[in-house]
Protein backbone atom coordinates (compact mmCIF):
# COMPACT_ATOMS: atom_id res chain seq x y z
CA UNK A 1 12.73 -23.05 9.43
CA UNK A 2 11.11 -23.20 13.13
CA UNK A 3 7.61 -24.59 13.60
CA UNK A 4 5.33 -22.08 14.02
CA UNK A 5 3.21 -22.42 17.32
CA UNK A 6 -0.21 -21.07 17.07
CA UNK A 7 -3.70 -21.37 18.31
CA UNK A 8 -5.06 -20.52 14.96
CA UNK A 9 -4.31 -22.05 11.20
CA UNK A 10 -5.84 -23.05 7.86
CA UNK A 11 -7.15 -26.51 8.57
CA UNK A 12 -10.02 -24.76 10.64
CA UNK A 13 -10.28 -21.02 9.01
CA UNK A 14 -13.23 -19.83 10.89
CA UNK A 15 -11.88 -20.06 14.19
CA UNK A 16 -8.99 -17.98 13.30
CA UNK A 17 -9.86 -13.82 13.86
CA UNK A 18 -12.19 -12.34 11.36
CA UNK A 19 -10.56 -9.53 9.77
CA UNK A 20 -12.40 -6.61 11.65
CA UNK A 21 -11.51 -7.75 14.69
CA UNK A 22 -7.90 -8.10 13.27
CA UNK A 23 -7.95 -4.62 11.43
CA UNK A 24 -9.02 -3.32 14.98
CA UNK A 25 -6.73 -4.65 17.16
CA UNK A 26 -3.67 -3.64 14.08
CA UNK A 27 -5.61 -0.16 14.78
CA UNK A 28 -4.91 0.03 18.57
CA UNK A 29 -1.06 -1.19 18.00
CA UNK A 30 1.12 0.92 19.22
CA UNK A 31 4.64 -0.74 18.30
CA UNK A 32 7.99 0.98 19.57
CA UNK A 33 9.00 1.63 15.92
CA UNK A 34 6.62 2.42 13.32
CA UNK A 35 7.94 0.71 11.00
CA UNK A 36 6.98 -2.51 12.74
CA UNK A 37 3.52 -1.52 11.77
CA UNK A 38 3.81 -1.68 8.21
CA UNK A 39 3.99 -5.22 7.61
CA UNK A 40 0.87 -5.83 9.83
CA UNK A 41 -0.79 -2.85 7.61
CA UNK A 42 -0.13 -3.86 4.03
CA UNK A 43 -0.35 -7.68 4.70
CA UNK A 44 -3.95 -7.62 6.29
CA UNK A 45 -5.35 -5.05 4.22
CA UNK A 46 -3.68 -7.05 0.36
CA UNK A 47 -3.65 -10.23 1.39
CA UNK A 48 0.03 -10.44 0.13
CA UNK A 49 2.90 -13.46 0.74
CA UNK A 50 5.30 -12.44 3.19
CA UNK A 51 7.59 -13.29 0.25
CA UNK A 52 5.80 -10.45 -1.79
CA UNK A 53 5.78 -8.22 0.79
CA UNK A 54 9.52 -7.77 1.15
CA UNK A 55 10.04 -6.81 -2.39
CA UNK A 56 7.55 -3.99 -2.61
CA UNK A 57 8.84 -0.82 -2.99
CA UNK A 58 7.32 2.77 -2.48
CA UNK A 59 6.60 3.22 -6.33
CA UNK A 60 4.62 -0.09 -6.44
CA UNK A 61 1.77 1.70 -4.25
CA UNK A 62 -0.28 3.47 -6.74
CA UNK A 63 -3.28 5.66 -6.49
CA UNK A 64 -6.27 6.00 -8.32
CA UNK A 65 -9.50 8.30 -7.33
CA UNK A 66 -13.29 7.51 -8.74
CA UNK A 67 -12.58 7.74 -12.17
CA UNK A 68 -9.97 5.12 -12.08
CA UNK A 69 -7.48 7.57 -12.65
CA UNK A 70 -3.80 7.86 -10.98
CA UNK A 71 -3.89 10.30 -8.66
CA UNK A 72 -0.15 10.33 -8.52
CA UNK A 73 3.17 7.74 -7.61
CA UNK A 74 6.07 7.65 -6.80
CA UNK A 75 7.65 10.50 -4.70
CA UNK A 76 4.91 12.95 -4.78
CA UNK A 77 2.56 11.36 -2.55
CA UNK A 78 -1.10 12.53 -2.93
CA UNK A 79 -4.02 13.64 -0.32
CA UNK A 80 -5.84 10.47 0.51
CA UNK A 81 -8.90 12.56 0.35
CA UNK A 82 -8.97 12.55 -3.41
CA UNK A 83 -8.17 9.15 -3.07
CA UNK A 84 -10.64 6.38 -3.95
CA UNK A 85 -8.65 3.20 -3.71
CA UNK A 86 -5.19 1.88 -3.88
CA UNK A 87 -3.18 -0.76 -5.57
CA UNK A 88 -0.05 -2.83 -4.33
CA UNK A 89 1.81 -4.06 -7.21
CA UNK A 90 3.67 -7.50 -6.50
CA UNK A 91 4.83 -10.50 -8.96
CA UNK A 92 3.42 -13.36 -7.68
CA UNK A 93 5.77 -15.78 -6.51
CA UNK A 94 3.97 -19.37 -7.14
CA UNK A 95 3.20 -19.25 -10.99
CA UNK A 96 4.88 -22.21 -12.02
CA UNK A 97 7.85 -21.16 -14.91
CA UNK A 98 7.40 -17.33 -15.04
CA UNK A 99 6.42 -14.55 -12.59
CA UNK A 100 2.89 -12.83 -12.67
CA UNK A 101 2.23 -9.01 -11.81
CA UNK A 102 -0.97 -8.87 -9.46
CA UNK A 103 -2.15 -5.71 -8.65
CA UNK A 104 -4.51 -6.12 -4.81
CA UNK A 105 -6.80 -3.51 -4.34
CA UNK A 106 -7.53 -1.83 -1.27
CA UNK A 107 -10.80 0.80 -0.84
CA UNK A 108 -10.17 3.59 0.79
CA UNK A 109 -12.81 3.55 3.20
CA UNK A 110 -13.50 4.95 6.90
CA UNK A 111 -12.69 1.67 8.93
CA UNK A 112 -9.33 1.31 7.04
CA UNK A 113 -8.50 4.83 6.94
CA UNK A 114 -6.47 5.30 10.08
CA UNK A 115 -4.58 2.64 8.96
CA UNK A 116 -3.60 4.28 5.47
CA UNK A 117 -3.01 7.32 6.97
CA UNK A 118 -0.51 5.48 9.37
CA UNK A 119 0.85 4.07 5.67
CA UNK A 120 1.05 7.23 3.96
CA UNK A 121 3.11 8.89 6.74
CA UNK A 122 5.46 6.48 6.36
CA UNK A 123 6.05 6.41 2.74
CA UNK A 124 6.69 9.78 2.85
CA UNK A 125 9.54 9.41 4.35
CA UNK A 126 10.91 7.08 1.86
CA UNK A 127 12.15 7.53 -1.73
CA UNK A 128 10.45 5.48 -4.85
CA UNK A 129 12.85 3.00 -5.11
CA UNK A 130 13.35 2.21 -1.64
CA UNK A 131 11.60 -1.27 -0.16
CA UNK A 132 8.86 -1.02 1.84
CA UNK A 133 10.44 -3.04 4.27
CA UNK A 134 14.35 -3.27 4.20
CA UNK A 135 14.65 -5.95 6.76
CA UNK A 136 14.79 -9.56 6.37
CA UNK A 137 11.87 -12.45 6.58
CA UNK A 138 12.40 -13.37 9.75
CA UNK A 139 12.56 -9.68 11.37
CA UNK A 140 9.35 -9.38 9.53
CA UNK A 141 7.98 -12.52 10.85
CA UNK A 142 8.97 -11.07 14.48
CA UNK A 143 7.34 -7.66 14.15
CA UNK A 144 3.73 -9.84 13.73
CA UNK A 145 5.02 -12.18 16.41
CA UNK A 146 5.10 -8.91 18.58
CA UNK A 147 1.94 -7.89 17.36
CA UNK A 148 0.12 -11.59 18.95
CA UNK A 149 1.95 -14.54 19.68
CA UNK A 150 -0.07 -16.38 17.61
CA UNK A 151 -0.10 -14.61 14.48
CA UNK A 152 2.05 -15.39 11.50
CA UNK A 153 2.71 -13.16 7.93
CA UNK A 154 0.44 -16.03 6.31
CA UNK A 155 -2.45 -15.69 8.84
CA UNK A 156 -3.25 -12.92 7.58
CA UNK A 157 -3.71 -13.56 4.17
CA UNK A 158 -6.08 -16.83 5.23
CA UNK A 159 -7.93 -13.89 7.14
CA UNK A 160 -8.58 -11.58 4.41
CA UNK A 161 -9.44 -14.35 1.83
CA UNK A 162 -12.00 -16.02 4.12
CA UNK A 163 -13.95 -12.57 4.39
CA UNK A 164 -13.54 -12.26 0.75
CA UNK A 165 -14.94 -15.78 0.19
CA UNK A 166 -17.83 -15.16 3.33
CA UNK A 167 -19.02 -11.85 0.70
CA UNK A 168 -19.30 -13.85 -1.74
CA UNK A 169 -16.69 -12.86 -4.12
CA UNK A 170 -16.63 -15.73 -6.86
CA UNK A 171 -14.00 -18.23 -7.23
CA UNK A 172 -12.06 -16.38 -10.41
CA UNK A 173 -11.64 -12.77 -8.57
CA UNK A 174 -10.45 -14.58 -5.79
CA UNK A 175 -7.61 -16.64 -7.74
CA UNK A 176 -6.85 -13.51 -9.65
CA UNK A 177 -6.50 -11.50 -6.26
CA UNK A 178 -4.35 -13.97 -3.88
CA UNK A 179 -2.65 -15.16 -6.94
CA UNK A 180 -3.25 -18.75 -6.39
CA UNK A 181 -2.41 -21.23 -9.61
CA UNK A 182 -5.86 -23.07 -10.08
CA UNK A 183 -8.81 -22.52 -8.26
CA UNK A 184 -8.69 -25.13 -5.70
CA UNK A 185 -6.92 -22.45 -3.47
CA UNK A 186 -10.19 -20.53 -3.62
CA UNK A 187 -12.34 -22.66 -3.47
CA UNK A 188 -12.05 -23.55 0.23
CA UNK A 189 -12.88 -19.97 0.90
CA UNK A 190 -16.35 -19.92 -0.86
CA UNK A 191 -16.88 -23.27 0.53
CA UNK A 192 -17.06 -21.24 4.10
CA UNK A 193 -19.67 -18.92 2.80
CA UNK A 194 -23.11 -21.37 3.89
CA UNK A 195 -21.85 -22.54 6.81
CA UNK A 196 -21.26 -19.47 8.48
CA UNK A 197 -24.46 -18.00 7.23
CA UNK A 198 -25.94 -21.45 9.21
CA UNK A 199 -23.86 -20.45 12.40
CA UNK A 200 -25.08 -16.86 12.19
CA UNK A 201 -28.75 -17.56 11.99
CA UNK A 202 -29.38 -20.35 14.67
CA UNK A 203 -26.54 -18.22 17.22
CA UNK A 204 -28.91 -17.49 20.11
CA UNK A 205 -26.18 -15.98 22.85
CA UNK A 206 -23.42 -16.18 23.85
CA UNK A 207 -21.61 -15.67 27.09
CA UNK A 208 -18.67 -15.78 29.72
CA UNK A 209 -15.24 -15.48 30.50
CA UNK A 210 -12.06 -16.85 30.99
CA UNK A 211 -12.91 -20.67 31.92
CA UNK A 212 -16.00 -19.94 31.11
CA UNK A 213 -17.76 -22.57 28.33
CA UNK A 214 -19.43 -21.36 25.62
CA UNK A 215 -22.62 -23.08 23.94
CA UNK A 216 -24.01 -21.88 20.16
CA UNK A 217 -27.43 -23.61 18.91
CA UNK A 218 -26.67 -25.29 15.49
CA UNK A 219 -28.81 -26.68 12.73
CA UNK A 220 -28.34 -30.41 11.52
CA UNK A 221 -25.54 -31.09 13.69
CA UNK A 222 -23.36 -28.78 12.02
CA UNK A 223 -21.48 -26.35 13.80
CA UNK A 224 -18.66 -23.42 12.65
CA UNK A 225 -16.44 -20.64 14.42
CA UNK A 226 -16.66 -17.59 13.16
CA UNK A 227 -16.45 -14.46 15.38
CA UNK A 228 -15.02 -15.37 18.69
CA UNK A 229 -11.56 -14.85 17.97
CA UNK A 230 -10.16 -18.03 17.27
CA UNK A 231 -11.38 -20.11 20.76
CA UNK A 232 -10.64 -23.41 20.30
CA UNK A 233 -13.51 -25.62 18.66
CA UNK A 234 -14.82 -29.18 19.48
CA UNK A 235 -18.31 -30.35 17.22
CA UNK A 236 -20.59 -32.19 18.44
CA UNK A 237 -23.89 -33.65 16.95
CA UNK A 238 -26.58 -31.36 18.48
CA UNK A 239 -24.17 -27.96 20.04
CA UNK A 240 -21.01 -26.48 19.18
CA UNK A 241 -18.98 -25.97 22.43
CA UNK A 242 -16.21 -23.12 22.41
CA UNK A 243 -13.77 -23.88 25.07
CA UNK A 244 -10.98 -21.55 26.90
């Protein structure tokens, strides 16, 4: 398999988008297809392997409303305004000797709306049994490609768990969620949690363009990326200096 070329990966997770800005910009994408939305829907808003992805079919997505009740599956799709949240069933793919079910949850809220309604359109279209996405890896791996250059299936799954980890969500739900094998996985998401909450309260300002450098106050010497879309970083002991 290629190398993948981007500006952003795991070795430095808070300079890689948060996942507003991400859910955003997925909101403003306007793709030729539709289709070519759907990975960049279900994978940001789950959290889900590209390898997990491609195997989910229409009657996976399940409904529930405040009760924890099913509001319906399968063909009969319901109105997402009795709709509380929403489940993706996939088998995990790296428990070692035997698949797991996982079931990610997704809240139906305001912000993510659009984008379910965008989701639910689509399945509509679809019978129970059919895949989600009928197309191979790598097509799928193109239609985020097309998205940003720099974004991969996997990016944004490190996206979604480093806001999970930054809202303090503890180290178990997070294993159970991503379906990661020991907690190791998640624990280099919590780890995040204080130093962004270090970046955030000494961040004075912060301004200019392209070629422009940016300067963030830090405390101790310590400085972290969060919000700036996934500049490149450089530490140093007293400033944190985001360059273009």
């Amino acid at each position: 398999m290629a190398t993948i070329k981007s500006k952003y990966n795991s070795n430095s997770l808070l300079s890689n988008p948060t996942w507003n800005e991400t859910i955003y910009k997925i909101k403003q994408y306007q793709p030729k297809k539709r289709k070519y939305k759907i990975p960049l829907i279900v994978m940001a808003l789950t959290g889900i392997r590209l390898g997990e992805f491609v195997n989910v079919k229409k009657k996976d997505v399940v409904y529930f409303d405040k009760q924890n009740k099913v509001v319906d599956r399968g063909d009969v799709l319901p109105d997402l305004a009795n709709v509380y949240y929403l489940t993706v069933s996939v088998m995990t793919l790296k428990q070692r000797g035997k698949k797991k079910l996982r079931n990610p949850t997704v809240l139906v809220t305001d912000f993510v709306r659009p984008l379910l309604i965008f989701l639910h359109e689509y399945l509509k279209d679809i019978g129970s049994e059919d895949l989600l996405w009928p197309n191979n890896y790598r097509h799928c791996r193109w239609c985020v490609y097309r998205f940003d250059k720099d974004f991969y299936p996997h990016l944004l799954r490190h996206i979604l768990a480093t806001r999970d980890g930054l809202s303090n969500m503890n180290l178990f739900a997070l294993k159970k969620k991503f379906g990661w094998t020991n907690l190791d996985s998640a624990s280099c998401y919590v780890d995040l949690n204080a130093k962004d909450l270090l970046l955030e309260e000494e961040r004075i300002s912060c301004e200019g363009g392209d070629g422009v450098v940016k300067e963030v106050g830090v405390k101790n010497g310590l400085g972290v990326a969060n919000n700036f879309g996934g500049v490149g970083v450089s530490v140093k002991k007293k400033r944190v200096v985001f360059k273009f």
